[in-house]
C-alpha atoms as a PDB file:
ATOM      1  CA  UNK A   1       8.533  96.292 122.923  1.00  0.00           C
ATOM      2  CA  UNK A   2       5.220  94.696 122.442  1.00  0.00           C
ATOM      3  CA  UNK A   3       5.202  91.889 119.731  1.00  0.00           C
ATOM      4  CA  UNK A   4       4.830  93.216 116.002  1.00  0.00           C
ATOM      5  CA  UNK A   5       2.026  91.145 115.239  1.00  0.00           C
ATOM      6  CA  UNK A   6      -0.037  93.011 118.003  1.00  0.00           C
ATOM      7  CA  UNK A   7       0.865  96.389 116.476  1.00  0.00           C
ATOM      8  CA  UNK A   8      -0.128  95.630 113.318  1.00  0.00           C
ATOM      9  CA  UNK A   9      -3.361  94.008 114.733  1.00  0.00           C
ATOM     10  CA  UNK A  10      -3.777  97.198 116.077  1.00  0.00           C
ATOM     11  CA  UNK A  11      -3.382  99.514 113.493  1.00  0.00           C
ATOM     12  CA  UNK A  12      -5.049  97.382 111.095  1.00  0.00           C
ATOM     13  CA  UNK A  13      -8.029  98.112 113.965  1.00  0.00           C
ATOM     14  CA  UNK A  14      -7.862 101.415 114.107  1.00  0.00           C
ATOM     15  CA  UNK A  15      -7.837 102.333 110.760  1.00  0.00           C
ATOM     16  CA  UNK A  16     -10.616  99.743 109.664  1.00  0.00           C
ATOM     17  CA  UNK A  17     -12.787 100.473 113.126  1.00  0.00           C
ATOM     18  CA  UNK A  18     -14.113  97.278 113.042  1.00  0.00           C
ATOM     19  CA  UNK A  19     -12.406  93.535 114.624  1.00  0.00           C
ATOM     20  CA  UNK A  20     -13.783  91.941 111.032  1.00  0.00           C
ATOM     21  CA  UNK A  21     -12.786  94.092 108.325  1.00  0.00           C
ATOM     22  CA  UNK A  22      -9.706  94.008 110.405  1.00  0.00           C
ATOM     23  CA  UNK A  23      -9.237  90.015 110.683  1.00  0.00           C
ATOM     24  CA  UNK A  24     -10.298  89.892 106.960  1.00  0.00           C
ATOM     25  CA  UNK A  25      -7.316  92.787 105.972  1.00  0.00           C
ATOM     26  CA  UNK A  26      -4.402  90.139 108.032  1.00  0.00           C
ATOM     27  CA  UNK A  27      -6.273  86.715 106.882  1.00  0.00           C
ATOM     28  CA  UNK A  28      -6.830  86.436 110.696  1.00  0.00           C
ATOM     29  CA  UNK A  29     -10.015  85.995 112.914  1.00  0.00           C
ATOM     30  CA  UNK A  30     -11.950  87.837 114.987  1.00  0.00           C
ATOM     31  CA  UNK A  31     -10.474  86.621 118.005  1.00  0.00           C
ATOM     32  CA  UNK A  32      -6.978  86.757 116.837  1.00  0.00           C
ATOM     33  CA  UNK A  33      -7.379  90.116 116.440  1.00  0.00           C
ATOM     34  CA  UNK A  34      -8.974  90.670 119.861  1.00  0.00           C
ATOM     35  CA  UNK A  35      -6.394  88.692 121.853  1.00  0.00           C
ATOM     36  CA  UNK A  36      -4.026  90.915 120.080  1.00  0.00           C
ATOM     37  CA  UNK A  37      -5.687  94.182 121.026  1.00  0.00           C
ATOM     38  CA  UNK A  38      -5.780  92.669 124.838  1.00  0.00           C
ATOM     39  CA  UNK A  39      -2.125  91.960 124.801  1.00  0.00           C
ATOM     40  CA  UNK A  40      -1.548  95.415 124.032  1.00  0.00           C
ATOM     41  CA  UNK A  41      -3.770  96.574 126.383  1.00  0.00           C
ATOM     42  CA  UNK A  42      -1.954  94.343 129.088  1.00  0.00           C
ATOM     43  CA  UNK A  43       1.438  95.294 128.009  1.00  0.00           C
ATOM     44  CA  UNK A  44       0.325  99.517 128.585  1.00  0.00           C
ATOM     45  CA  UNK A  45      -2.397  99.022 131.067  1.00  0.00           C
ATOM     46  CA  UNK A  46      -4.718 100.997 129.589  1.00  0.00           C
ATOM     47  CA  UNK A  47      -7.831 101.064 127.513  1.00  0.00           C
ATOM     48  CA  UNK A  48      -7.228 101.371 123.963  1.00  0.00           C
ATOM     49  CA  UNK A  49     -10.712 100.709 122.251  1.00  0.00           C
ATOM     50  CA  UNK A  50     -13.899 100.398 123.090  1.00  0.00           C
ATOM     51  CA  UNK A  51     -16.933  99.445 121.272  1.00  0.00           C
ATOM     52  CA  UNK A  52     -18.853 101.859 119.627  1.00  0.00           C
ATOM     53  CA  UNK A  53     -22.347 100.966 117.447  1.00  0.00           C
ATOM     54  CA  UNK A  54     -21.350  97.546 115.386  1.00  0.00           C
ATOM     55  CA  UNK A  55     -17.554  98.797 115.120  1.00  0.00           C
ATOM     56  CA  UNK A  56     -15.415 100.137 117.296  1.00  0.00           C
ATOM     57  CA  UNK A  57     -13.055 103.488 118.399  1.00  0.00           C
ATOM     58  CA  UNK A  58     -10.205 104.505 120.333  1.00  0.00           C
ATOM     59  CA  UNK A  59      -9.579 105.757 123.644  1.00  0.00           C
ATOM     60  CA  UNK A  60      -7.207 108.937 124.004  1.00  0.00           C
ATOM     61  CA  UNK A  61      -4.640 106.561 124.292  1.00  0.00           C
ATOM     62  CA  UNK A  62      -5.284 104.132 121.651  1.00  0.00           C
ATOM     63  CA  UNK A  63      -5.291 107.470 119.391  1.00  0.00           C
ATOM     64  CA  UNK A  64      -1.970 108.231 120.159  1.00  0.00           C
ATOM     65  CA  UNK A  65      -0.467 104.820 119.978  1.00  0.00           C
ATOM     66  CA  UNK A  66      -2.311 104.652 116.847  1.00  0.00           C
ATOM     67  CA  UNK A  67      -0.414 107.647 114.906  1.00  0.00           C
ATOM     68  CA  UNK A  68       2.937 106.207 116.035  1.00  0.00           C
ATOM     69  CA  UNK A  69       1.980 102.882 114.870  1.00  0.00           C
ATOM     70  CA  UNK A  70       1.107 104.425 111.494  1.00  0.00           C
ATOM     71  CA  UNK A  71       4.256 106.476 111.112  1.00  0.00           C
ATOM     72  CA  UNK A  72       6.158 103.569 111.889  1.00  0.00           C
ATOM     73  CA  UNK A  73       4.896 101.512 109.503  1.00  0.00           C
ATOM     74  CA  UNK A  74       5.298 103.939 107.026  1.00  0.00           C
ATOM     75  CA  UNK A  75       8.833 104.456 108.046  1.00  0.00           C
ATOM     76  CA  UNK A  76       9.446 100.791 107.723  1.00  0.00           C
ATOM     77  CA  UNK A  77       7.485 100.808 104.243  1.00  0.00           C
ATOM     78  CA  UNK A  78       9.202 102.983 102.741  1.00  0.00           C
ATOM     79  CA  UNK A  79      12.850 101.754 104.077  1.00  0.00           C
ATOM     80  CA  UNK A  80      11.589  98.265 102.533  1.00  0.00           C
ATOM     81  CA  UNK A  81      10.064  99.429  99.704  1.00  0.00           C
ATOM     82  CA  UNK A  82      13.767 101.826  98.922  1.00  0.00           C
ATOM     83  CA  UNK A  83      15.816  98.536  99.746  1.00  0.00           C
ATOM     84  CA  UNK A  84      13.958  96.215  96.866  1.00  0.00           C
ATOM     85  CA  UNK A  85      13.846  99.191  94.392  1.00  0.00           C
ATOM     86  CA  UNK A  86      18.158  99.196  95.174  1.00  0.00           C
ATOM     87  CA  UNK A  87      18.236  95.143  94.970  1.00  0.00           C
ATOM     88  CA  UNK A  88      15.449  95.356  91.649  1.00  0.00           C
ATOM     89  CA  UNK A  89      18.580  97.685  89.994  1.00  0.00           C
ATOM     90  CA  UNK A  90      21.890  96.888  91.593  1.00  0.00           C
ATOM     91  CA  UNK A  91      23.850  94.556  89.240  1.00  0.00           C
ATOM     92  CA  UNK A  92      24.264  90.827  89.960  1.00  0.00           C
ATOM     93  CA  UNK A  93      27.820  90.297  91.429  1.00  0.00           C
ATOM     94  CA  UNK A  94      29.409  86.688  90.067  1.00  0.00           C
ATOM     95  CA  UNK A  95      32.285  84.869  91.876  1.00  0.00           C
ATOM     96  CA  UNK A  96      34.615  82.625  89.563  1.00  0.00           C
ATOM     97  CA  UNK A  97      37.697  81.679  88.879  1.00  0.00           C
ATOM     98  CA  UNK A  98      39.753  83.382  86.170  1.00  0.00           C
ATOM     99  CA  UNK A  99      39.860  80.241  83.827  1.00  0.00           C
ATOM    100  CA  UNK A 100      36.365  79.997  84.114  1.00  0.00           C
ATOM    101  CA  UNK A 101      35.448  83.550  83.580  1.00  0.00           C
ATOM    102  CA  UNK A 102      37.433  84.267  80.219  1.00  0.00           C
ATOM    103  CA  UNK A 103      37.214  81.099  78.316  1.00  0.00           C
ATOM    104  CA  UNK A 104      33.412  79.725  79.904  1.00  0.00           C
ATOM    105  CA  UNK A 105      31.238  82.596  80.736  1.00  0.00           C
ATOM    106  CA  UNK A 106      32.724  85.824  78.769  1.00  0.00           C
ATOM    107  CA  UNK A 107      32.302  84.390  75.507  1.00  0.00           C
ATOM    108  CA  UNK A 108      28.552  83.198  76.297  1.00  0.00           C
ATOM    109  CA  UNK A 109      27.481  86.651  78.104  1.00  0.00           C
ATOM    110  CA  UNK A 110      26.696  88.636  75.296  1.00  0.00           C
ATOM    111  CA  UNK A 111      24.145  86.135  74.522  1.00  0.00           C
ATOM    112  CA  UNK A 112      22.572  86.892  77.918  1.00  0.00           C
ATOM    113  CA  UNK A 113      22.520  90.746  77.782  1.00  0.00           C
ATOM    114  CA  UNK A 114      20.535  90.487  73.957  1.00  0.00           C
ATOM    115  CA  UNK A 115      18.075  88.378  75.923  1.00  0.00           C
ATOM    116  CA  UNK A 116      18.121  90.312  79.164  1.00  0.00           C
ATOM    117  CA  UNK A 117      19.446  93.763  78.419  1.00  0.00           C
ATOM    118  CA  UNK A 118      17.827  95.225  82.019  1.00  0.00           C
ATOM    119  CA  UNK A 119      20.554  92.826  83.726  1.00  0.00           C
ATOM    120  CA  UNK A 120      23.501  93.935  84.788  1.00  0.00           C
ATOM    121  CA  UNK A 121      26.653  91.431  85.859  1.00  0.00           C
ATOM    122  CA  UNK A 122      29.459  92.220  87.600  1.00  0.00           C
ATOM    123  CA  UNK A 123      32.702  89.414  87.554  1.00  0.00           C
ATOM    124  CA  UNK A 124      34.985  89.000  90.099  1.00  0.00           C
ATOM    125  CA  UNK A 125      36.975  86.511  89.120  1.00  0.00           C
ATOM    126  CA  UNK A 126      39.565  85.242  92.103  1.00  0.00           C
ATOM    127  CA  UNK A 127      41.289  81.918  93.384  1.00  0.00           C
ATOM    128  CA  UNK A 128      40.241  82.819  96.908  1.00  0.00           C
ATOM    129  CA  UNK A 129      36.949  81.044  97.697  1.00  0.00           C
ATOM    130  CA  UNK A 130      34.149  83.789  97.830  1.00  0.00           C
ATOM    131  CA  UNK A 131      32.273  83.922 101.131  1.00  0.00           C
ATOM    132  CA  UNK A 132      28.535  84.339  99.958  1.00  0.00           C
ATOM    133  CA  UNK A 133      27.253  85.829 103.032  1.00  0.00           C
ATOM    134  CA  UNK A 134      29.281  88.331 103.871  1.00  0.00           C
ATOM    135  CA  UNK A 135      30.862  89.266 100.709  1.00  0.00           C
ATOM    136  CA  UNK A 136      27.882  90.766  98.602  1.00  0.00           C
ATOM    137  CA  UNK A 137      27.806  88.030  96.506  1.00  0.00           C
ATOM    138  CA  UNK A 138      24.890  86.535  94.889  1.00  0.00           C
ATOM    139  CA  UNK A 139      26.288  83.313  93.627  1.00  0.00           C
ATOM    140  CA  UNK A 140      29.605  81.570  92.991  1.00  0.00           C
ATOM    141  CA  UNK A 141      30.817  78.959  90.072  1.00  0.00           C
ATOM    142  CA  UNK A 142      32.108  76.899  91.742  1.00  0.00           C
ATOM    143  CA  UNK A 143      34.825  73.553  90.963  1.00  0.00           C
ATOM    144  CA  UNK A 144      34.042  70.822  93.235  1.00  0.00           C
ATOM    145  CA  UNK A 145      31.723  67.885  94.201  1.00  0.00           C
ATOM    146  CA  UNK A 146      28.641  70.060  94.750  1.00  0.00           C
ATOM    147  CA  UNK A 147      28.932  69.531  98.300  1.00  0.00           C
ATOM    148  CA  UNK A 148      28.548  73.066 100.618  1.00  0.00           C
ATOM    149  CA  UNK A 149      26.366  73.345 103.398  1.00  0.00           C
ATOM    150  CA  UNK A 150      24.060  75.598 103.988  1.00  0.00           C
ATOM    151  CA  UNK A 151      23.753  76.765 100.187  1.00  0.00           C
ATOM    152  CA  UNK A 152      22.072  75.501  97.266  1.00  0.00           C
ATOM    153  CA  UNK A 153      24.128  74.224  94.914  1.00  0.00           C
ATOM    154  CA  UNK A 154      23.257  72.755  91.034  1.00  0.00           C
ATOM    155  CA  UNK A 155      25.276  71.268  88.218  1.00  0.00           C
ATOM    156  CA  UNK A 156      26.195  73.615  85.443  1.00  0.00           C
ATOM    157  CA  UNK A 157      29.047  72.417  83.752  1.00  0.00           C
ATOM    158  CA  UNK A 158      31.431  69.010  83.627  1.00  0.00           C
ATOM    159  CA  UNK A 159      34.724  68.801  84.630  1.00  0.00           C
ATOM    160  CA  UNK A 160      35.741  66.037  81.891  1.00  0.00           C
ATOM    161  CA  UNK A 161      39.335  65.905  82.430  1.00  0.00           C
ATOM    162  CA  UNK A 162      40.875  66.354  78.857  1.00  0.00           C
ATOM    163  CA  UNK A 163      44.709  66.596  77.872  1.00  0.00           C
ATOM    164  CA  UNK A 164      44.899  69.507  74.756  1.00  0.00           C
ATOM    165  CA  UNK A 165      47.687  70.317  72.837  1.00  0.00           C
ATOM    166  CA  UNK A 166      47.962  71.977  69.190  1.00  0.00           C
ATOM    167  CA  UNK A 167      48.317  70.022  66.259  1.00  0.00           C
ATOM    168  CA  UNK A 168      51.757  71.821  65.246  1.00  0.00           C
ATOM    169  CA  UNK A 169      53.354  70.363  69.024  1.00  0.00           C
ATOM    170  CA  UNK A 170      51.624  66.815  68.774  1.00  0.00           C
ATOM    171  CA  UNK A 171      52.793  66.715  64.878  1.00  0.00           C
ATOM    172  CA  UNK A 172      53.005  63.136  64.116  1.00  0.00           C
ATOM    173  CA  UNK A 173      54.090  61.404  67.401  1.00  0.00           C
ATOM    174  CA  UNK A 174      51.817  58.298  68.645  1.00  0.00           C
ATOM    175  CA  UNK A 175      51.396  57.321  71.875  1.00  0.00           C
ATOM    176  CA  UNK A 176      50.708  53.821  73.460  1.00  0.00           C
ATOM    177  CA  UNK A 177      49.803  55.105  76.972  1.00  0.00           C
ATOM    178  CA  UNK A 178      49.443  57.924  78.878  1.00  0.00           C
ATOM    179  CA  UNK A 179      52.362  57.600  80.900  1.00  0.00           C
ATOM    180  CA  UNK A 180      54.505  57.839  77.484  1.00  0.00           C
ATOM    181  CA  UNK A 181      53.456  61.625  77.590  1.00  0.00           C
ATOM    182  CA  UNK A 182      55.232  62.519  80.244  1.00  0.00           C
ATOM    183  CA  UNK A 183      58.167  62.882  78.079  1.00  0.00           C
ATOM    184  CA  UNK A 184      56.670  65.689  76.479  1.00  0.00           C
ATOM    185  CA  UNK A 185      56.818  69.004  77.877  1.00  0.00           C
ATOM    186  CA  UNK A 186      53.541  69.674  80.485  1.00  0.00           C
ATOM    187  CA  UNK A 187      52.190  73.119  81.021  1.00  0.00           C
ATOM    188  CA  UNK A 188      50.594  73.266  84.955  1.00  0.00           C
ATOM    189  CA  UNK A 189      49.354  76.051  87.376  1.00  0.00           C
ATOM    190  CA  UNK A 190      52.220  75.980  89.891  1.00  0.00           C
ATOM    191  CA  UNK A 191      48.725  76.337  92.633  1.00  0.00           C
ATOM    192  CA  UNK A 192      46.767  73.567  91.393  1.00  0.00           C
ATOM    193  CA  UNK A 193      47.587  70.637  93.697  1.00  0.00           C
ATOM    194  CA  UNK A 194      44.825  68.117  92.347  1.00  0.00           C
ATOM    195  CA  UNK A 195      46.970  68.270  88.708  1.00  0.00           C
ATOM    196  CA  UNK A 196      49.904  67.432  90.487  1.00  0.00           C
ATOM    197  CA  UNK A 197      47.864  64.161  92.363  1.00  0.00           C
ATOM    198  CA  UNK A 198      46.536  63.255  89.089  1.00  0.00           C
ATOM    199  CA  UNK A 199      49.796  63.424  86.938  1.00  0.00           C
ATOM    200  CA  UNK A 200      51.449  61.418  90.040  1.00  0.00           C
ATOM    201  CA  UNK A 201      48.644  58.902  90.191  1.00  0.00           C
ATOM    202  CA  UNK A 202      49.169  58.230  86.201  1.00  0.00           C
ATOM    203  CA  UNK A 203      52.978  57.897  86.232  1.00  0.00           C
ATOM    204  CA  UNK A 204      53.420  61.513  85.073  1.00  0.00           C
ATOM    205  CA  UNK A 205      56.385  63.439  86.899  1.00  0.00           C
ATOM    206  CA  UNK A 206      54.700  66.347  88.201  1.00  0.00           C
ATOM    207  CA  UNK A 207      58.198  68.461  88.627  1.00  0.00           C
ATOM    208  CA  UNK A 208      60.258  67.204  85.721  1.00  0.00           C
ATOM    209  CA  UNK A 209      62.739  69.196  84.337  1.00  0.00           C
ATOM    210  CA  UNK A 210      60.575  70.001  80.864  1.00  0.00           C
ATOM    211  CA  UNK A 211      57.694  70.998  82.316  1.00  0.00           C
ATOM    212  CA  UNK A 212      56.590  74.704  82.725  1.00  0.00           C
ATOM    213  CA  UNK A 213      54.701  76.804  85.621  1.00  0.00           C
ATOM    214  CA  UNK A 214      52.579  79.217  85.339  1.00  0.00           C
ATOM    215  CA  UNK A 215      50.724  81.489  88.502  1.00  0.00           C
ATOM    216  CA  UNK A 216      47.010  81.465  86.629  1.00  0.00           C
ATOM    217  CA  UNK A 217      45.132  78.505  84.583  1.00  0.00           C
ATOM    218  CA  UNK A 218      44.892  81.618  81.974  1.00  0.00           C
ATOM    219  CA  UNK A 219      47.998  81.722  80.862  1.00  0.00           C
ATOM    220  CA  UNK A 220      48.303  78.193  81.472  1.00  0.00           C
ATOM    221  CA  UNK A 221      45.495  77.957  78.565  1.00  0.00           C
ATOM    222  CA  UNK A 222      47.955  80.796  76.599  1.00  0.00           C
ATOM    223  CA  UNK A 223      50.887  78.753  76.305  1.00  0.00           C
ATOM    224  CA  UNK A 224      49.147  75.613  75.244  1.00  0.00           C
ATOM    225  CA  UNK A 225      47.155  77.446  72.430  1.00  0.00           C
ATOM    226  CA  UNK A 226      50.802  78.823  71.052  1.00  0.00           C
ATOM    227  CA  UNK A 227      52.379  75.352  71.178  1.00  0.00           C
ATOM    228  CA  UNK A 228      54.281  74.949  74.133  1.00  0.00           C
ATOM    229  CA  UNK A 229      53.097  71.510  75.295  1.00  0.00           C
ATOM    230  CA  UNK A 230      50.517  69.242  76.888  1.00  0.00           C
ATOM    231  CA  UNK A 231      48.076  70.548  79.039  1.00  0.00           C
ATOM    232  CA  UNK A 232      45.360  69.317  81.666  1.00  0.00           C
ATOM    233  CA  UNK A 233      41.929  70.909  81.763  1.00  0.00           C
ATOM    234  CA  UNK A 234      38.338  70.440  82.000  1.00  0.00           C
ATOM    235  CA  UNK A 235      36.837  70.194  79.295  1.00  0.00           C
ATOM    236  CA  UNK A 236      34.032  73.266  79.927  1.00  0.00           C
ATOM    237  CA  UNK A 237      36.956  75.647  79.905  1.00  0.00           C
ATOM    238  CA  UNK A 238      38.730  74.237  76.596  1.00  0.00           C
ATOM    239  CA  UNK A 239      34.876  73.112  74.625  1.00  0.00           C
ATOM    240  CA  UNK A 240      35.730  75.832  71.966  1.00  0.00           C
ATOM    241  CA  UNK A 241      39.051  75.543  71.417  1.00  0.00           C
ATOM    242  CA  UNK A 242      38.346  71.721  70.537  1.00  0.00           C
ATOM    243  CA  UNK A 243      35.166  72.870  68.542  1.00  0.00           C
ATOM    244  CA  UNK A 244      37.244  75.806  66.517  1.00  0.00           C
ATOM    245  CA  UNK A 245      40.202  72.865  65.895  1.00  0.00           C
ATOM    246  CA  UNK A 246      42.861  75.188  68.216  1.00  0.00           C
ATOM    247  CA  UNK A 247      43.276  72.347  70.337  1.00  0.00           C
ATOM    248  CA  UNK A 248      43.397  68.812  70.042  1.00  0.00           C
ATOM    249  CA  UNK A 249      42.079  65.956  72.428  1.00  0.00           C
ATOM    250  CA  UNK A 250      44.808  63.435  73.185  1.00  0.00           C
ATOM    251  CA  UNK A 251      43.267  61.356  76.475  1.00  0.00           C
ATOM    252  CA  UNK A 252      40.017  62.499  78.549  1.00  0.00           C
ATOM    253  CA  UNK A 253      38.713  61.198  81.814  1.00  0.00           C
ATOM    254  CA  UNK A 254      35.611  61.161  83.441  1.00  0.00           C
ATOM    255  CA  UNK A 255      36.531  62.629  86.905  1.00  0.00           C
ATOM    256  CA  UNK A 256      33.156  61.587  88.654  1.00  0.00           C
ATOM    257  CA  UNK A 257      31.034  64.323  90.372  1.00  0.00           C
ATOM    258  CA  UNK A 258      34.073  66.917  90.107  1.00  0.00           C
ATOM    259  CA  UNK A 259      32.256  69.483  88.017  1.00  0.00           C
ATOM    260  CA  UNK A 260      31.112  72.953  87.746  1.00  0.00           C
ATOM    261  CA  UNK A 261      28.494  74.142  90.292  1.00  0.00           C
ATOM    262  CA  UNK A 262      26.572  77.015  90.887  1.00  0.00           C
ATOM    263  CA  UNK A 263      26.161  78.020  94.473  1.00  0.00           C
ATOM    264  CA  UNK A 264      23.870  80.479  96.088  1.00  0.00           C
ATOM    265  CA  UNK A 265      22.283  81.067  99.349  1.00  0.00           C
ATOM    266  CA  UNK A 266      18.667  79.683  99.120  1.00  0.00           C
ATOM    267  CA  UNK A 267      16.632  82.515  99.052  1.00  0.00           C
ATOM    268  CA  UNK A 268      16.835  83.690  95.434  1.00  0.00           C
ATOM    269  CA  UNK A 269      15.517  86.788  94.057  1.00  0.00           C
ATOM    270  CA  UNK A 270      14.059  86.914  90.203  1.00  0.00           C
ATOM    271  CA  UNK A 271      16.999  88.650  88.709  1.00  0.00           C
ATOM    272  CA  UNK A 272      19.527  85.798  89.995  1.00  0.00           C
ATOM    273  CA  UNK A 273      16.611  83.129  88.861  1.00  0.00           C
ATOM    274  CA  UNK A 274      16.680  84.475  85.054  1.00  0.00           C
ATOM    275  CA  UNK A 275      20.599  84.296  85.189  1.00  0.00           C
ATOM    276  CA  UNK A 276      20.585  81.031  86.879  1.00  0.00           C
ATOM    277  CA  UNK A 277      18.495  79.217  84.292  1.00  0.00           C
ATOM    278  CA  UNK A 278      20.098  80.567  81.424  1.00  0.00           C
ATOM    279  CA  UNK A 279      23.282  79.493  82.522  1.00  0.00           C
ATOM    280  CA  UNK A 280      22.109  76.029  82.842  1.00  0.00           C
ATOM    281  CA  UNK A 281      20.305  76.151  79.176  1.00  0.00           C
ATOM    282  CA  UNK A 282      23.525  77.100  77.710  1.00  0.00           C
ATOM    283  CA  UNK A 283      25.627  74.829  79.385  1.00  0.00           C
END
């Protein structure tokens, strides 16, 4: 195949019939535009214009190259144009976690859509780390250190470690330490490794005999908010709960850069723009 940029020199030529208007039309020059027309004219061997008065016209050839040229452009115009009407109108599709999703983002959304009715959002909240390229995805929320390469990544949220509990289980007990709560009951999510490293690191027995499991942070979240004992989360997924008086603070910890990201590829369209900065204005 010749190069692209020659075709389109070309039919940019033959439908202006003039090397100017043509160079003007591509914000080329005049000799661009000629090389490009005698590359083409290398690649077929054959004549395709020739001068004619102050402009110029095709050959035979250059008349027939010229209506394929045009219908493939329009081919590829239309293709183009069909795939950004489908991306304009195709909701936005969100990875995050569960925790995330129903006590962060679903009870800020409906804020969005009064603002930006003509969006559409699709969740998929999973544990399984969403693969951005090849899963459809236009961003993830990601917890970590902010740290992924090849994608743009900016803070939304902190991960303020905070231990919650209700007022009815803490009733009037005191504590000294931290370590003195880890004869209290602890409510963990059996997959959540870096709980069990911090509750080890603080004197905490991950595994004691009082503690409970649970598969998802959700339910995790459940059974602290009916009383069942102590619980470790950030404090982005638990901000209301403290707010509405549900929960109660008993220690918090600055965990460093460990936060709340969002990630996308970095080539952003205008629909994920508009749901990107109003994400970071309400967080």
């Amino acid at each position: 195949m010749p190069s692209l940029a020659g075709l389109k020199a070309f039919e940019a030529t033959a439908r202006q019939q003039n090397y100017s208007a043509a160079a003007r039309e591509l914000n080329v020059t005049d000799a661009a535009i000629r090389q490009h027309i005698r590359g083409l004219e290398n690649f077929f061997g054959r004549s395709l214009v020739v001068r004619s008065g102050r402009g110029v016209a095709l050959t035979a050839n250059g008349t027939r190259l010229a209506a394929a040229v045009t219908s493939g452009f329009l081919t590829l115009q239309t293709g183009i144009e069909a795939l950004r009407k489908d991306e304009e109108t195709r909701p936005l599709k969100i990875a995050l976690t569960p925790a995330f999703a129903e006590n962060w983002l679903m009870p800020r959304l409906g804020l969005f859509w009064a603002e930006h009715p003509e969006i559409e959002i699709e969740l998929s909240p999973s544990l399984k780390l969403a693969d951005l390229k090849d899963g459809g995805f236009d961003m993830a929320i990601r917890y970590g250190r902010g740290i992924w390469p090849g994608y743009h990544s900016e803070l939304l949220a902190s991960a303020e470690y905070v231990v919650v509990a209700t007022g009815a289980f803490l009733a009037d007990r005191k504590f000294k330490s931290l370590a003195e709560l880890g004869k209290l009951p602890w409510l963990f999510e059996a997959s959540r490794t870096e709980h069990q490293l911090w509750a080890e690191e603080r004197g905490i027995d991950f595994h004691a005999g009082q503690n409970k499991f649970y598969p998802t942070n959700s339910l995790v979240l459940s059974a602290a908010r009916a009383g069942y004992g102590l619980s470790l989360q950030a404090y982005a997924l638990v901000e209301r709960d403290l707010e509405d008086g549900r929960l109660i603070k008993v220690f918090s910890e600055d965990p460093g850069t460990l936060a709340y990201y969002l990630v996308t590829r970095r080539e952003r369209h205008k629909k994920l723009v508009t749901f990107a900065e109003w994400l970071k204005e309400n967080a």
